[in-house]
C-alpha atoms as a PDB file:
ATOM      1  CA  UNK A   1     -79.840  12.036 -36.752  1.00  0.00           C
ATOM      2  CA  UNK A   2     -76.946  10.059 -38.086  1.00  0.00           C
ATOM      3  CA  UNK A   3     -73.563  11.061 -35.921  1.00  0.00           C
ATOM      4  CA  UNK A   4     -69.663   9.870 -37.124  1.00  0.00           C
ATOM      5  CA  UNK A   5     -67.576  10.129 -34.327  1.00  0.00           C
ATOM      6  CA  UNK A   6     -64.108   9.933 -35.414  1.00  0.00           C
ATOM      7  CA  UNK A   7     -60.295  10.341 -34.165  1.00  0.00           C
ATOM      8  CA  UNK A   8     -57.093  10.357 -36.216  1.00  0.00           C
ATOM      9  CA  UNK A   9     -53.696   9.450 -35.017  1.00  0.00           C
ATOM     10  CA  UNK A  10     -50.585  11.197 -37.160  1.00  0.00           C
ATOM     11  CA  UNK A  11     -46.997  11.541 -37.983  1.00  0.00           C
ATOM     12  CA  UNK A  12     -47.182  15.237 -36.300  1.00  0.00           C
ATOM     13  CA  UNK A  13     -48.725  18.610 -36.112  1.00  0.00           C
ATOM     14  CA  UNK A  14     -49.724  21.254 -37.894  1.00  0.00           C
ATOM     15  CA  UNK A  15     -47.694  23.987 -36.969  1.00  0.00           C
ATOM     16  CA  UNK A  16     -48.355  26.200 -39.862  1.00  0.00           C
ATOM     17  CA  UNK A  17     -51.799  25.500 -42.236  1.00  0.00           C
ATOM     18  CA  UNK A  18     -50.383  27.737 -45.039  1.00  0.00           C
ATOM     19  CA  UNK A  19     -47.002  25.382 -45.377  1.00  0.00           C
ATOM     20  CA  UNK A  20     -46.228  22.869 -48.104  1.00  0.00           C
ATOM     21  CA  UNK A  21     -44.965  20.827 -45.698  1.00  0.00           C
ATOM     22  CA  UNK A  22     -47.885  19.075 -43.127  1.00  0.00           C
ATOM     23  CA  UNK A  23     -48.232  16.006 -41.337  1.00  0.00           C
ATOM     24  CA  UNK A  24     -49.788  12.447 -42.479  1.00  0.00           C
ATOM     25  CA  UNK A  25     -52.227  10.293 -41.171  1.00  0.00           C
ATOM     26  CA  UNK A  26     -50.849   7.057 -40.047  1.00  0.00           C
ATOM     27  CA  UNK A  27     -54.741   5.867 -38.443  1.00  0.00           C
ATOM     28  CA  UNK A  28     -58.175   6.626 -38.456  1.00  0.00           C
ATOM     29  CA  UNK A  29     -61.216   5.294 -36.763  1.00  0.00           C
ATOM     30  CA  UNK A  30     -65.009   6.104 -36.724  1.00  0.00           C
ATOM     31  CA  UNK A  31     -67.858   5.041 -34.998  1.00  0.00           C
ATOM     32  CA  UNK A  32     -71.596   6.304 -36.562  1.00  0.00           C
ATOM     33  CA  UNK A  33     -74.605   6.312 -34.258  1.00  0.00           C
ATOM     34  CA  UNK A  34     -77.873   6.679 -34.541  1.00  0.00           C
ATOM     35  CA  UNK A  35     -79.599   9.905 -32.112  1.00  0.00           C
ATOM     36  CA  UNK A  36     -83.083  10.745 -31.507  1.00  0.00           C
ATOM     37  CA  UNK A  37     -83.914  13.591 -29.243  1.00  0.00           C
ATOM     38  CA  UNK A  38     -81.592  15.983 -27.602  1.00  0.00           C
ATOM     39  CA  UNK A  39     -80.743  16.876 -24.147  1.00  0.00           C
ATOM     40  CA  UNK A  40     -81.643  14.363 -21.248  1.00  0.00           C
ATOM     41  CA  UNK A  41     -83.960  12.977 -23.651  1.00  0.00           C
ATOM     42  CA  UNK A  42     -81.838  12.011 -26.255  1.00  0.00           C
ATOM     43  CA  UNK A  43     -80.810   8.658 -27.136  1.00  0.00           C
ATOM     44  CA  UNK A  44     -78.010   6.583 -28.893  1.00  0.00           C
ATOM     45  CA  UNK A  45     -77.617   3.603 -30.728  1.00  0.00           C
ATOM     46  CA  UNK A  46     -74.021   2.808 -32.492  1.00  0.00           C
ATOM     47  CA  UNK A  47     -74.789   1.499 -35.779  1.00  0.00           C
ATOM     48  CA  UNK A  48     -71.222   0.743 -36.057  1.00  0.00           C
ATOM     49  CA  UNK A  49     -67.339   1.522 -37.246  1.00  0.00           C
ATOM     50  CA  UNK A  50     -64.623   1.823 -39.097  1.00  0.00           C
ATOM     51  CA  UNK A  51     -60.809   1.243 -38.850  1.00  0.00           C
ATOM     52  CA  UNK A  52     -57.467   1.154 -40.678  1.00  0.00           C
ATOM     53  CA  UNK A  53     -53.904   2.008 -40.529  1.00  0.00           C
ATOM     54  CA  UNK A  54     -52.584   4.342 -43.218  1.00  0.00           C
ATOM     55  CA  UNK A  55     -49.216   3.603 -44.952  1.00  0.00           C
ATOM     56  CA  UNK A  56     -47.853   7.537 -44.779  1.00  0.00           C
ATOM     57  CA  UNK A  57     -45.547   6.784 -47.461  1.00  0.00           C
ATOM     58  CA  UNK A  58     -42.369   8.124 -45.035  1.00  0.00           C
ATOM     59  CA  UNK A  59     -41.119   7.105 -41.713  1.00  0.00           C
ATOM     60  CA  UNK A  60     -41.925   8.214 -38.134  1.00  0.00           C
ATOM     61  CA  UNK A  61     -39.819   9.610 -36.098  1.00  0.00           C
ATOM     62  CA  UNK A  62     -39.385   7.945 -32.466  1.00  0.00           C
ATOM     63  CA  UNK A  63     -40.425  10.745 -30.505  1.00  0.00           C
ATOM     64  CA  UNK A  64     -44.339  10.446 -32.540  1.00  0.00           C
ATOM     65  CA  UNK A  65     -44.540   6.790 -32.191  1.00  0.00           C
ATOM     66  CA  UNK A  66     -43.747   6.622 -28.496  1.00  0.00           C
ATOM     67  CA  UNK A  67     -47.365   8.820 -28.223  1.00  0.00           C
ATOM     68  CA  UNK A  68     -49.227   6.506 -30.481  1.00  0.00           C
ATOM     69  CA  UNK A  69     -47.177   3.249 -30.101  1.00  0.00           C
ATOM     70  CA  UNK A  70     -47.952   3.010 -33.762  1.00  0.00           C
ATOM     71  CA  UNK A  71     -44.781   1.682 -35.491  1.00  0.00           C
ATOM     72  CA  UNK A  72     -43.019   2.152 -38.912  1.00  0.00           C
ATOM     73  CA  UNK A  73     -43.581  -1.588 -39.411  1.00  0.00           C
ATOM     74  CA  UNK A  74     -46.695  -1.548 -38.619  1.00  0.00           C
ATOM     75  CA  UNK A  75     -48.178   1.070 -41.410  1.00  0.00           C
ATOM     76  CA  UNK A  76     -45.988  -0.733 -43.944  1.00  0.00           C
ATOM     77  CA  UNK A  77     -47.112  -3.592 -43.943  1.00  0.00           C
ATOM     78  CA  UNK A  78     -48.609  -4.870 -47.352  1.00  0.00           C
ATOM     79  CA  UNK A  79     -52.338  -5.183 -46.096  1.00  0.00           C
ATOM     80  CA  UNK A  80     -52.325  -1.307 -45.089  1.00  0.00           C
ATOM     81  CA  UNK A  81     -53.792   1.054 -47.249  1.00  0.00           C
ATOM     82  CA  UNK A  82     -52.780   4.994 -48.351  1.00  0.00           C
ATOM     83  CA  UNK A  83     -54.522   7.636 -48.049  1.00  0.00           C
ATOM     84  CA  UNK A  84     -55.311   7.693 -51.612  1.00  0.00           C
ATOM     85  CA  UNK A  85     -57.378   4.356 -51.123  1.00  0.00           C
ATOM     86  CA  UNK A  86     -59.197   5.072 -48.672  1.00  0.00           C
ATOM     87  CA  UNK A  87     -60.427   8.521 -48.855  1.00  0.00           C
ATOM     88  CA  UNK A  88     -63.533   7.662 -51.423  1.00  0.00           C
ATOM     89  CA  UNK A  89     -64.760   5.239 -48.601  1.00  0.00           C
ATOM     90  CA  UNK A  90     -64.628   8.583 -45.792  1.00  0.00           C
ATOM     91  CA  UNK A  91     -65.752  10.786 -48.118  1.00  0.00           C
ATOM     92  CA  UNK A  92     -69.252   8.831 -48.162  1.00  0.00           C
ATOM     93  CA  UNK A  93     -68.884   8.480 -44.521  1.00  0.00           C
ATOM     94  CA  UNK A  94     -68.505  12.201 -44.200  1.00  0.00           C
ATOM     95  CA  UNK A  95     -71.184  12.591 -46.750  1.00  0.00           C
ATOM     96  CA  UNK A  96     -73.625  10.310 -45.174  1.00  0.00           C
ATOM     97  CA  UNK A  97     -73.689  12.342 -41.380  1.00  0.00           C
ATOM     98  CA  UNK A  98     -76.012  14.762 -39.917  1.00  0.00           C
ATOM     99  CA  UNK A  99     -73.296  15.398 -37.326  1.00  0.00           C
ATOM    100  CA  UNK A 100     -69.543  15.326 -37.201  1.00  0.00           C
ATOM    101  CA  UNK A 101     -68.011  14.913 -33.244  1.00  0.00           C
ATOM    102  CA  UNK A 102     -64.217  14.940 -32.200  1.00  0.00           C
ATOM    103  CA  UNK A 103     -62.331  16.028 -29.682  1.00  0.00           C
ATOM    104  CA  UNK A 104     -60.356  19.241 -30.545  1.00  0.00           C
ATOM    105  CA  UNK A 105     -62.108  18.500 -34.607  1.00  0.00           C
ATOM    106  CA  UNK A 106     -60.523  21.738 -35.501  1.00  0.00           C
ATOM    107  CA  UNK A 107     -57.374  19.303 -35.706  1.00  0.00           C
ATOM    108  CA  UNK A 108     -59.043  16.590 -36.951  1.00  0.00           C
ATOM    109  CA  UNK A 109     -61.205  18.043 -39.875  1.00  0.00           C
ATOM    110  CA  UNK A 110     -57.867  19.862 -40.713  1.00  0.00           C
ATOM    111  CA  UNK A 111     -55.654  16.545 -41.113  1.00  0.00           C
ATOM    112  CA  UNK A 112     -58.712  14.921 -43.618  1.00  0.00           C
ATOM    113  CA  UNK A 113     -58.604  18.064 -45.322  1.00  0.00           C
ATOM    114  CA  UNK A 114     -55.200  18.376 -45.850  1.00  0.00           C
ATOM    115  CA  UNK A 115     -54.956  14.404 -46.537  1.00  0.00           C
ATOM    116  CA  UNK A 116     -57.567  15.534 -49.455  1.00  0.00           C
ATOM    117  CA  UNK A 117     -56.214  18.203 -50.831  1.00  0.00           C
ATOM    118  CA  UNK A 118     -53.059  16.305 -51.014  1.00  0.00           C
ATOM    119  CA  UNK A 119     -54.552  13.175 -53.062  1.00  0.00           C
ATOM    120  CA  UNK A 120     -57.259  15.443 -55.105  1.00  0.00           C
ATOM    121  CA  UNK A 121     -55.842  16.102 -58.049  1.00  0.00           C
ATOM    122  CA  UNK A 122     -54.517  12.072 -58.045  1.00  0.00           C
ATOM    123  CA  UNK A 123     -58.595  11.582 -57.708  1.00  0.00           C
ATOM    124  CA  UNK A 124     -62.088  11.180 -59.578  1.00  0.00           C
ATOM    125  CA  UNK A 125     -63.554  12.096 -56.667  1.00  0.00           C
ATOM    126  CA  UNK A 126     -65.469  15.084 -55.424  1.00  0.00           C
ATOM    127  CA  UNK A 127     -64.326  16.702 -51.748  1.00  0.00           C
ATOM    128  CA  UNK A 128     -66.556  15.885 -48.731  1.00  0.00           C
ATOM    129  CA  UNK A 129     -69.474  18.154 -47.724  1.00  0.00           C
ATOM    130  CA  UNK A 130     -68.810  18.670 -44.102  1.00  0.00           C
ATOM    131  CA  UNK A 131     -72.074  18.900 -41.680  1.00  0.00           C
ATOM    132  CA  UNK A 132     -72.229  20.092 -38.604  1.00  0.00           C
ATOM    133  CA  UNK A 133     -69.108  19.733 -36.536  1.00  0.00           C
ATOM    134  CA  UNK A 134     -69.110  19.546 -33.162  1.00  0.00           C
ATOM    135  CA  UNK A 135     -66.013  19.024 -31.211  1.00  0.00           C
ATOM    136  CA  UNK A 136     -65.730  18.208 -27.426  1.00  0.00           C
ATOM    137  CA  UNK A 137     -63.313  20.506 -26.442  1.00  0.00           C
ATOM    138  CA  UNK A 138     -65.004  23.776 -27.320  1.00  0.00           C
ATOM    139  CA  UNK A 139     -68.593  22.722 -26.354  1.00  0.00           C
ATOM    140  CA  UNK A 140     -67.128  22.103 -22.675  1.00  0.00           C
ATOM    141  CA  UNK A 141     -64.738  25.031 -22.081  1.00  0.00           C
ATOM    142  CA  UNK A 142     -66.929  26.900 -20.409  1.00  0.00           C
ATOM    143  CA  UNK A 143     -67.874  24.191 -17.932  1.00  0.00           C
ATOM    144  CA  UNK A 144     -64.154  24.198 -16.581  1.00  0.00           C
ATOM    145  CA  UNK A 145     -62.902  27.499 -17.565  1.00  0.00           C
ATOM    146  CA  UNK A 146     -60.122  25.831 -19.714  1.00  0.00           C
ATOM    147  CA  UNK A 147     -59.507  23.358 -22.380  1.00  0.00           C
ATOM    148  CA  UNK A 148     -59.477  19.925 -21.841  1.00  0.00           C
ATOM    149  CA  UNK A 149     -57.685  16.957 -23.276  1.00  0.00           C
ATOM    150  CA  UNK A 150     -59.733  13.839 -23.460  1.00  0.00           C
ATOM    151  CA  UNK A 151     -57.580  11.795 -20.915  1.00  0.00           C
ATOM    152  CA  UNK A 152     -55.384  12.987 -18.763  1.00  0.00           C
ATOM    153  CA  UNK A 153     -52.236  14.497 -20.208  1.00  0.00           C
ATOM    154  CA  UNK A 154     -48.841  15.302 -18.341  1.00  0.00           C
ATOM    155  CA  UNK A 155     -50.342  15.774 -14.941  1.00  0.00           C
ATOM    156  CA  UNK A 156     -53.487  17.326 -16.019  1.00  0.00           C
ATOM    157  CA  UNK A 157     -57.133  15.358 -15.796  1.00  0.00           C
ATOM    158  CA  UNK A 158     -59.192  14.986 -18.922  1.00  0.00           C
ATOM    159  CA  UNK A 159     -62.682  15.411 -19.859  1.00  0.00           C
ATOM    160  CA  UNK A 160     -63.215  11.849 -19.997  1.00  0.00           C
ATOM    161  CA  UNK A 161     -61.735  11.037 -16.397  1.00  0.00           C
ATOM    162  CA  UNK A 162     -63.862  14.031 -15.220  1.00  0.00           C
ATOM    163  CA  UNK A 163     -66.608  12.970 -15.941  1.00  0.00           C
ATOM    164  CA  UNK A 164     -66.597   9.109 -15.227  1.00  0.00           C
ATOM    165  CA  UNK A 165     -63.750   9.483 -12.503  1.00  0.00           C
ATOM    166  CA  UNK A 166     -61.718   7.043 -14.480  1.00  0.00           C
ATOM    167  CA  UNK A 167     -59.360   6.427 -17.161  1.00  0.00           C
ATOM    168  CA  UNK A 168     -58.925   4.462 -19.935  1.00  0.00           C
ATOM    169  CA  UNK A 169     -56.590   1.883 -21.788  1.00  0.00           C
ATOM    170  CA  UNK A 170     -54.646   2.939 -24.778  1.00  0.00           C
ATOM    171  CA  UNK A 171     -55.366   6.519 -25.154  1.00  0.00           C
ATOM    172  CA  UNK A 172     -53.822   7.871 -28.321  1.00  0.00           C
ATOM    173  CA  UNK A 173     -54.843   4.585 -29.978  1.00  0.00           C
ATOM    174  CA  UNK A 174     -57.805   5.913 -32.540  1.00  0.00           C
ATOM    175  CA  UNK A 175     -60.084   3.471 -31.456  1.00  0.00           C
ATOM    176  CA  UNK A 176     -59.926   3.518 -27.783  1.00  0.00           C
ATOM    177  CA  UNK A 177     -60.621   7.719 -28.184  1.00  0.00           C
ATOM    178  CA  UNK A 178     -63.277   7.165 -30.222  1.00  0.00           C
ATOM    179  CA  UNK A 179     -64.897   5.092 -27.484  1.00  0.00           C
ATOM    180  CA  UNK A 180     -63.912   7.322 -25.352  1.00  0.00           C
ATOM    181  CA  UNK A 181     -65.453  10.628 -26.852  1.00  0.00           C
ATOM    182  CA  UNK A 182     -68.822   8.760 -27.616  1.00  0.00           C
ATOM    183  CA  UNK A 183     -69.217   8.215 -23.255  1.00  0.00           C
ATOM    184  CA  UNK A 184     -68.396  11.975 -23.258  1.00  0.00           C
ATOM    185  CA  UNK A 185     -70.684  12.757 -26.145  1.00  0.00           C
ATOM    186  CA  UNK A 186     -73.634  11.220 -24.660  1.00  0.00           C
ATOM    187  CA  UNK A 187     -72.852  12.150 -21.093  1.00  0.00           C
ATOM    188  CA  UNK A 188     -72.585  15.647 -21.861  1.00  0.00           C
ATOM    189  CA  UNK A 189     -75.879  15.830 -24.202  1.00  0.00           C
ATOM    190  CA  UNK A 190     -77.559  14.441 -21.614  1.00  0.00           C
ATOM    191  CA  UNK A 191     -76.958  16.855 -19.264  1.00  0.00           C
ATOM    192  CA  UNK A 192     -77.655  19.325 -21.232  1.00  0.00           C
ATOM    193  CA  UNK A 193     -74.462  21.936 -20.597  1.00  0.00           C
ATOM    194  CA  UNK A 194     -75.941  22.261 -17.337  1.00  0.00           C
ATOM    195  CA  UNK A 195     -72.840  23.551 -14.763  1.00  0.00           C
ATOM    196  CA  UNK A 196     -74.659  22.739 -11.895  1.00  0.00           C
ATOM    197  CA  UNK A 197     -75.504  18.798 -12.307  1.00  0.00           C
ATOM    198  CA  UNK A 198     -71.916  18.546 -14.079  1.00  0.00           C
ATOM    199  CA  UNK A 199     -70.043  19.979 -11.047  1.00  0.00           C
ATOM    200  CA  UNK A 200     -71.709  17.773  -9.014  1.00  0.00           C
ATOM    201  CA  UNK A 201     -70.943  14.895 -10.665  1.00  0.00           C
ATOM    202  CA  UNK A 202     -68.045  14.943 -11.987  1.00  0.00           C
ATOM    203  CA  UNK A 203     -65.625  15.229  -8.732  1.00  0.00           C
ATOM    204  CA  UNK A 204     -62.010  13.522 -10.533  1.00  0.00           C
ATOM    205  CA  UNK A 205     -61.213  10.187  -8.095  1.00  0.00           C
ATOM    206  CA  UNK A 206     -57.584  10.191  -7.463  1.00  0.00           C
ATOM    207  CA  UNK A 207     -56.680   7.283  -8.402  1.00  0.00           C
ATOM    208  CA  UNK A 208     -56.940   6.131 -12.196  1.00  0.00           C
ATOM    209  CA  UNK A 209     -58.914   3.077 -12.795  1.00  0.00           C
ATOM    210  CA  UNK A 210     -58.565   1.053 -15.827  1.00  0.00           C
ATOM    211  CA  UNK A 211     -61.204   1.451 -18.230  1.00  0.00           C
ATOM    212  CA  UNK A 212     -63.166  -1.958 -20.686  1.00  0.00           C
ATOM    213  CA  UNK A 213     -61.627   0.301 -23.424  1.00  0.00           C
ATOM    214  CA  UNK A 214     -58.958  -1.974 -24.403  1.00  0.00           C
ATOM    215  CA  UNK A 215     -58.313  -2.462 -28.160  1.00  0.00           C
ATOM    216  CA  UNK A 216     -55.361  -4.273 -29.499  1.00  0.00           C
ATOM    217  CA  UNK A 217     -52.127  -2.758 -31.637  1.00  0.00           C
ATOM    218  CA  UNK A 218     -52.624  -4.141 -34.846  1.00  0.00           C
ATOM    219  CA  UNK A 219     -54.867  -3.585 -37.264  1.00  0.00           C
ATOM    220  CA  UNK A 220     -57.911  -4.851 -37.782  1.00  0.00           C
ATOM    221  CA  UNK A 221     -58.828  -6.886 -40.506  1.00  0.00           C
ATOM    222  CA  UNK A 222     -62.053  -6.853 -42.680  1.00  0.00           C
ATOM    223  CA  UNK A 223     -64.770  -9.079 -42.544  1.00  0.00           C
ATOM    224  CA  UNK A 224     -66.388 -10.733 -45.152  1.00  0.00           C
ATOM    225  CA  UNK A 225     -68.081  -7.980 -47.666  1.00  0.00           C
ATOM    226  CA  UNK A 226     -65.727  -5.379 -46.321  1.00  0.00           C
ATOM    227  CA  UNK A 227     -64.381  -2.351 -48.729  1.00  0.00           C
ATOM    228  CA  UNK A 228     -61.632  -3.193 -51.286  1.00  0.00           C
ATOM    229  CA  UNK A 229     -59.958  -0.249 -52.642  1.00  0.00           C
ATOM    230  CA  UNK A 230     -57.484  -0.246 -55.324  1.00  0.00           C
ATOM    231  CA  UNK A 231     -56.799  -3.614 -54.387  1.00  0.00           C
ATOM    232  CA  UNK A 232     -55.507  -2.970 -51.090  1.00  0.00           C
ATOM    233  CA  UNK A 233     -57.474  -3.258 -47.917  1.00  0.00           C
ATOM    234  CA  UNK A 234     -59.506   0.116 -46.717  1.00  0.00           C
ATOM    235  CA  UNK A 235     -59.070  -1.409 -42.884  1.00  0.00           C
ATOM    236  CA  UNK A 236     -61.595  -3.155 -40.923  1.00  0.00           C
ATOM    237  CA  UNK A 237     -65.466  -2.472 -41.132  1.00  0.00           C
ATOM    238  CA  UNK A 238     -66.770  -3.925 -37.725  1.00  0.00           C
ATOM    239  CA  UNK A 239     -70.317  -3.845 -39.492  1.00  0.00           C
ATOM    240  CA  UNK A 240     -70.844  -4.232 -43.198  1.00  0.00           C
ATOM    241  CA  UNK A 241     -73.893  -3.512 -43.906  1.00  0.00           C
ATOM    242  CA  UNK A 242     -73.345   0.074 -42.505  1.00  0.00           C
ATOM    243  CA  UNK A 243     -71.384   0.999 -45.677  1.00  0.00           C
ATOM    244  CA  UNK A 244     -72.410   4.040 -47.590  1.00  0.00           C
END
């Protein structure tokens, strides 16, 4: 079974899905692994990811990029792509999974949908056939009564430091989430939504320790045989030959 992990960072929320006026992405990032098996059997192997910044065609305002750190000079920049450019590569992404994870992916799937329906029309392209989603957040709720963010957020411990009794670097970055949710992912497949073994191993450690999820603030740049769109980079492909 072919999973796409994936995380979007944006220029806000959606406060209202029926307004003409909604948020843009400014990142994305996804990872696609390989499962077999389910449960404590199951297994993983990451086949791979994808990355880019997305030029939002507006500005930020400070209060957004002091969450993400991502700047207005750094999604202007002549190497980043739109939305526009990009989406045919995600679509086949999208297209290409058995599975769909995020955490919360009710926001998520929302912000590629909207981003869509936005550049459609602009488009020769048909819109994504969405698989099975399966987001983090709602598949552990009943585990701790009450939903969790991935790290920990204003005082309150995440899923992530739950179950690993640690943090990790550069939360709100795309990629370092992504990373994040697929040790969740697995962790919590394996055990097989049992409450018992996840109560009993998941005990939070006070203090935060700093996680090998480190990834850097700039973009990352495509290697050799990566996707050119429109004549504008589509971001960073980490492995080419997993291309659609």
């Amino acid at each position: 079974m072919r999973v796409m992990l994936f995380d979007t960072e944006t220029d806000g929320l959606i406060i209202n899905p029926e307004s003409q006026v909604q948020p843009r992405m400014v990142e994305i990032f996804l990872m696609v692994a390989e499962q077999t098996g389910f449960g404590p059997e199951a297994q993983f192997e990451e086949l791979g990811s994808w990355q880019t910044l997305i030029n939002p065609g507006r500005l930020m305002k400070d209060d957004i990029i002091a969450i993400h750190h991502i700047t207005n000079e750094m999604v202007v920049a002549p190497e980043v792509p739109t939305f526009r450019q990009i989406a045919p590569l995600l679509i086949k992404f999208i297209n290409k999974s058995d599975r769909v994870v995020a955490h919360n992916a009710m926001f998520d799937v929302e912000m590629v949908n909207i981003e869509l329906a936005r550049t459609m029309n602009d488009g020769p392209w048909q819109p994504p056939q969405w698989p099975e989603i399966w987001c983090t957040v709602e598949q552990t709720e009943h585990w701790f009564q009450h939903k969790l963010p991935l790290g920990a957020s204003k005082g309150k411990t995440g899923l992530y430091p739950l179950l690993f009794q640690e943090s990790y670097k550069d939360r709100h970055r795309a990629e370092a989430d992504v990373r994040a949710l697929y040790e969740c992912y697995k962790r919590c497949e394996h055990m097989n939504w049992n409450w018992t073994e996840a109560s009993t191993e998941t005990v939070p450690d006070r203090e935060e320790k700093e996680s090998a999820y480190a990834v850097s603030t700039t973009t990352t740049t495509g290697l050799p045989g990566g996707p050119q769109l429109d004549d504008a980079s589509a971001g960073g492909v980490h492995q080419p030959a997993l291309l659609p």
